[in-house]
C-alpha atoms as a PDB file:
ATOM      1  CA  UNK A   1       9.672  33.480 -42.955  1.00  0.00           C
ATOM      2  CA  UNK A   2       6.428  31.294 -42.990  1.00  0.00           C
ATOM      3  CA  UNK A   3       4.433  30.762 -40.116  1.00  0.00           C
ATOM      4  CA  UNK A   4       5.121  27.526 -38.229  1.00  0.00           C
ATOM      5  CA  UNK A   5       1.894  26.046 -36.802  1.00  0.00           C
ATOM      6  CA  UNK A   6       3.801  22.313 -35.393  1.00  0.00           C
ATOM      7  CA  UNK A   7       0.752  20.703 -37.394  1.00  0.00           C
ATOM      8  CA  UNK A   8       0.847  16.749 -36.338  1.00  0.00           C
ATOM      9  CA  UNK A   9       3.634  16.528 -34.208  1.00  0.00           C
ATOM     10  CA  UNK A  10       1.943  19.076 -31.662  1.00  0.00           C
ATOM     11  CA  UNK A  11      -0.834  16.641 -32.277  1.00  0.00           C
ATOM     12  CA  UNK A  12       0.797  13.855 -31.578  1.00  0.00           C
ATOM     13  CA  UNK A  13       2.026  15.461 -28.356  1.00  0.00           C
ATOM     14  CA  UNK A  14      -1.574  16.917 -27.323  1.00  0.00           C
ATOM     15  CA  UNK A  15      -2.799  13.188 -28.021  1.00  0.00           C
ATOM     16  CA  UNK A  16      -0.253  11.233 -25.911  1.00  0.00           C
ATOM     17  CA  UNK A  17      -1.579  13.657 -23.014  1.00  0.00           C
ATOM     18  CA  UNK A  18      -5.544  13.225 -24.069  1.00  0.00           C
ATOM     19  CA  UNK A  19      -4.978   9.666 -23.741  1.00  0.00           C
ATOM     20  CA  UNK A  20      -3.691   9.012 -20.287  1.00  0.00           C
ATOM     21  CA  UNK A  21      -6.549  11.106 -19.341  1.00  0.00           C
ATOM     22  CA  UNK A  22      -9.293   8.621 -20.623  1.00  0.00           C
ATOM     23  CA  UNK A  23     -11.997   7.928 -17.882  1.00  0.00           C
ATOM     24  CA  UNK A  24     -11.447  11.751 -16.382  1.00  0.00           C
ATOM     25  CA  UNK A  25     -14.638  14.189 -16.107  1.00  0.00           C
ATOM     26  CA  UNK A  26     -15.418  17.295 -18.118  1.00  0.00           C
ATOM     27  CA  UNK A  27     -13.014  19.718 -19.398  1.00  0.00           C
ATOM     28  CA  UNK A  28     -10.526  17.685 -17.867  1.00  0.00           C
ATOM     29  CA  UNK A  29     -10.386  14.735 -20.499  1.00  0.00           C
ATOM     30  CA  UNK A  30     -10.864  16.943 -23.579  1.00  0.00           C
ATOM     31  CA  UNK A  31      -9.166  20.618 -22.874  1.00  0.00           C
ATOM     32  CA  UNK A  32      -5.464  20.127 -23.771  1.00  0.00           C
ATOM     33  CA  UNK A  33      -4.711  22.793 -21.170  1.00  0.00           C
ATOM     34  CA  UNK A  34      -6.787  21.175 -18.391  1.00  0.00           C
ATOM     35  CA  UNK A  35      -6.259  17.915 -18.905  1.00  0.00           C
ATOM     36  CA  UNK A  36      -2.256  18.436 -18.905  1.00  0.00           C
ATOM     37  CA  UNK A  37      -2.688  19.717 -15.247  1.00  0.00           C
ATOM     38  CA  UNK A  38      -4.858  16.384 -14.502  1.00  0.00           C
ATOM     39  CA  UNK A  39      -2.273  14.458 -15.939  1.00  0.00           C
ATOM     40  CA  UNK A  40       0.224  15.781 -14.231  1.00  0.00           C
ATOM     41  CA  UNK A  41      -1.482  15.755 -11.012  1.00  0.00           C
ATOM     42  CA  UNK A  42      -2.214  12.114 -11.488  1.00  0.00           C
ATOM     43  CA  UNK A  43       0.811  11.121 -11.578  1.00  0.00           C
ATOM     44  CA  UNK A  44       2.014  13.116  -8.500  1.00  0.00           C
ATOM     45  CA  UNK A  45      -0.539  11.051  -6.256  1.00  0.00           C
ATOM     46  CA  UNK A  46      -0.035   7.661  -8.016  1.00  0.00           C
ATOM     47  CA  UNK A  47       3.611   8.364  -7.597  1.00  0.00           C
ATOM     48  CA  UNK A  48       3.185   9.475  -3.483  1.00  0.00           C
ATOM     49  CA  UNK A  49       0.195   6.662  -3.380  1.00  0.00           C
ATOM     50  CA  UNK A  50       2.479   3.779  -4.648  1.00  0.00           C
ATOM     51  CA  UNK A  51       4.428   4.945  -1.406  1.00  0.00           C
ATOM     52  CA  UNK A  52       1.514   5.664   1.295  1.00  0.00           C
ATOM     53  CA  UNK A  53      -0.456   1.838   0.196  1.00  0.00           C
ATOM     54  CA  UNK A  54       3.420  -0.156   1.795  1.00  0.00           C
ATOM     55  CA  UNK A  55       2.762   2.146   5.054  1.00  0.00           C
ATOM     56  CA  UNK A  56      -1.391   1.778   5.338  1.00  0.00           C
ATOM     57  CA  UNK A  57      -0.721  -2.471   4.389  1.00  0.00           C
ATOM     58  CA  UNK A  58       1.602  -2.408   7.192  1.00  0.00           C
ATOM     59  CA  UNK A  59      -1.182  -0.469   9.239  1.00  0.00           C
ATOM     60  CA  UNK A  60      -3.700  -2.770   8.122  1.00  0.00           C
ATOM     61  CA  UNK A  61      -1.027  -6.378   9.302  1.00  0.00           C
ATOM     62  CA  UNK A  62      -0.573  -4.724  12.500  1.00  0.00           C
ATOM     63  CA  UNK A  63      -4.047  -4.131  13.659  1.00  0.00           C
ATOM     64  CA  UNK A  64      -4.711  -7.280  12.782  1.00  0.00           C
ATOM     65  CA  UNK A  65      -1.477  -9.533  14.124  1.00  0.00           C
ATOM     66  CA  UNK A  66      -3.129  -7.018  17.698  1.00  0.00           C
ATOM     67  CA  UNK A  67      -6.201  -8.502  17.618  1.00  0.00           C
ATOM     68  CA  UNK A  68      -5.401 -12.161  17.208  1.00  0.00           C
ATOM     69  CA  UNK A  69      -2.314 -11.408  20.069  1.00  0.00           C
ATOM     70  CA  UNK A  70      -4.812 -10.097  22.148  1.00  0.00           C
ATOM     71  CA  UNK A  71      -7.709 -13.200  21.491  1.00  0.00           C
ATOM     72  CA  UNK A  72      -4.986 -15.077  22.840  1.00  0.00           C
ATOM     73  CA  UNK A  73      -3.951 -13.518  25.839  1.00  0.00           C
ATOM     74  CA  UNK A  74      -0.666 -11.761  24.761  1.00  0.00           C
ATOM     75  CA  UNK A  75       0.125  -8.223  23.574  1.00  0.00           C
ATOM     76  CA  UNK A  76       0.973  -6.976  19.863  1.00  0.00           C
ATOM     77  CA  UNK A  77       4.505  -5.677  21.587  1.00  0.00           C
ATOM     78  CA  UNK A  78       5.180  -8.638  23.232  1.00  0.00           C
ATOM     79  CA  UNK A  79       4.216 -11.072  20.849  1.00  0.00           C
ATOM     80  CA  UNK A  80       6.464  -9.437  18.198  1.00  0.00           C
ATOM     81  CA  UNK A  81       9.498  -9.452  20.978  1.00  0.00           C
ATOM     82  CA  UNK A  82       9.227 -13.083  21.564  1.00  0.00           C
ATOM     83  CA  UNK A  83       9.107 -13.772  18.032  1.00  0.00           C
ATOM     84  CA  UNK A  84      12.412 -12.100  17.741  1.00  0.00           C
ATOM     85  CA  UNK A  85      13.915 -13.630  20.235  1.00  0.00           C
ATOM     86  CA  UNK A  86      13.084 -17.513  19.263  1.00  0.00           C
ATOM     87  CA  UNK A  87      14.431 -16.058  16.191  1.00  0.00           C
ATOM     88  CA  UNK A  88      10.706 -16.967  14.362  1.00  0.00           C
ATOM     89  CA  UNK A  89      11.416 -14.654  10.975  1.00  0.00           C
ATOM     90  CA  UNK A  90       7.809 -14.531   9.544  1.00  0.00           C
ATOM     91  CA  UNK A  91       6.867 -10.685   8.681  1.00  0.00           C
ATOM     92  CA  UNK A  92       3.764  -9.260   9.150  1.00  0.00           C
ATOM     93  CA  UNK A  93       2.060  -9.966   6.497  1.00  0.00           C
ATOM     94  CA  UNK A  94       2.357 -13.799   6.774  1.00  0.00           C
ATOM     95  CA  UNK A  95       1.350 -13.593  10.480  1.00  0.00           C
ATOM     96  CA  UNK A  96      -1.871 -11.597  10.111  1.00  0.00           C
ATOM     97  CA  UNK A  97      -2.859 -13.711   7.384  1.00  0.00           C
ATOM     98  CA  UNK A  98      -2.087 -16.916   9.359  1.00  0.00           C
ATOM     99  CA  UNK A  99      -4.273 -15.313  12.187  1.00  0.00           C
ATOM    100  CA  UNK A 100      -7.000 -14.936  10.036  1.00  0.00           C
ATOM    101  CA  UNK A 101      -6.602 -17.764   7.860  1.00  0.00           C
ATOM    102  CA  UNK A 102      -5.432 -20.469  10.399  1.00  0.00           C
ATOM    103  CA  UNK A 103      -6.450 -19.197  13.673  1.00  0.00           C
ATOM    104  CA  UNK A 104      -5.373 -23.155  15.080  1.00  0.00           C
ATOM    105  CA  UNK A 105      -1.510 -22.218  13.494  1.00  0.00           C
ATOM    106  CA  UNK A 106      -1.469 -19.190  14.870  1.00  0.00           C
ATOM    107  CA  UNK A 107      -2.427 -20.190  18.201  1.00  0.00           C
ATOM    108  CA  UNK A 108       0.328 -22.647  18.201  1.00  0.00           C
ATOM    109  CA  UNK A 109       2.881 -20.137  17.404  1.00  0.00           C
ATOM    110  CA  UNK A 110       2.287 -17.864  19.821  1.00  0.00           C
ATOM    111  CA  UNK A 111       2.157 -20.849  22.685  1.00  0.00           C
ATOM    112  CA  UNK A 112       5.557 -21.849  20.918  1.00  0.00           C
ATOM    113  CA  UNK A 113       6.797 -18.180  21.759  1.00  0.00           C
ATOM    114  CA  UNK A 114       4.940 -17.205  24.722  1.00  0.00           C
ATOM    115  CA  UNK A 115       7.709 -18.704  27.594  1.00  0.00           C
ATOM    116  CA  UNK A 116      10.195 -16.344  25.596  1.00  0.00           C
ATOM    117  CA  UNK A 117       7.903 -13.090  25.885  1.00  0.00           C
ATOM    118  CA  UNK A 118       9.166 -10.551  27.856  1.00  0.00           C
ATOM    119  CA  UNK A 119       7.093  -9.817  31.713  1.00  0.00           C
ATOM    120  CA  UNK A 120       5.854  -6.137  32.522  1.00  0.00           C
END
């Protein structure tokens, strides 16, 4: 039986890997062997990233909405209580970026909620 060496379609295969591994260092864009374990590996964190980058964003909203709360006299905790209660559905992300944004806005909302906050 003659020897079977794949010839393009192992190629083919090596190249679709060698190419999602342009921009990497070293052996790791050029050694088939290497640069599958990059690949792979790559796609693991982008995969877990995609995830993590929601829950840092979220981070990010609330450490900001806490600031502008606390420039005007009201906590994070609080603020977000009143809100629910006057029924006020903006998320997080709209708030911090009206705080930043539209400090004058933002100031007005939380006087609009600030009777319905809840005391110690």
């Amino acid at each position: 039986m003659p020897r079977a060496k794949r010839g393009f379609k192992r190629r083919r295969r090596h190249n679709k890997v060698l190419k999602r591994a342009e921009g990497f260092v070293l052996g790791r864009k050029n050694l088939y062997k290497r640069t599958a374990e990059a690949v792979d590996r790559a796609f693991i964190y982008a995969y877990r990233d995609r995830r993590a980058k929601k829950r840092d964003f979220r981070t990010l909203w609330i450490a900001r909405l806490s600031a502008a709360a606390n420039t005007n006299d009201i906590s994070y905790s609080r603020l977000i209580a009143a809100l629910k209660k006057a029924e006020i559905k903006l998320d997080r992300k709209i708030l911090s970026d009206i705080a930043i944004n539209d400090a004058p806005a933002f100031k007005a909302i939380v006087d609009q909620v600030r009777s319905l906050a809840p005391a110690n």
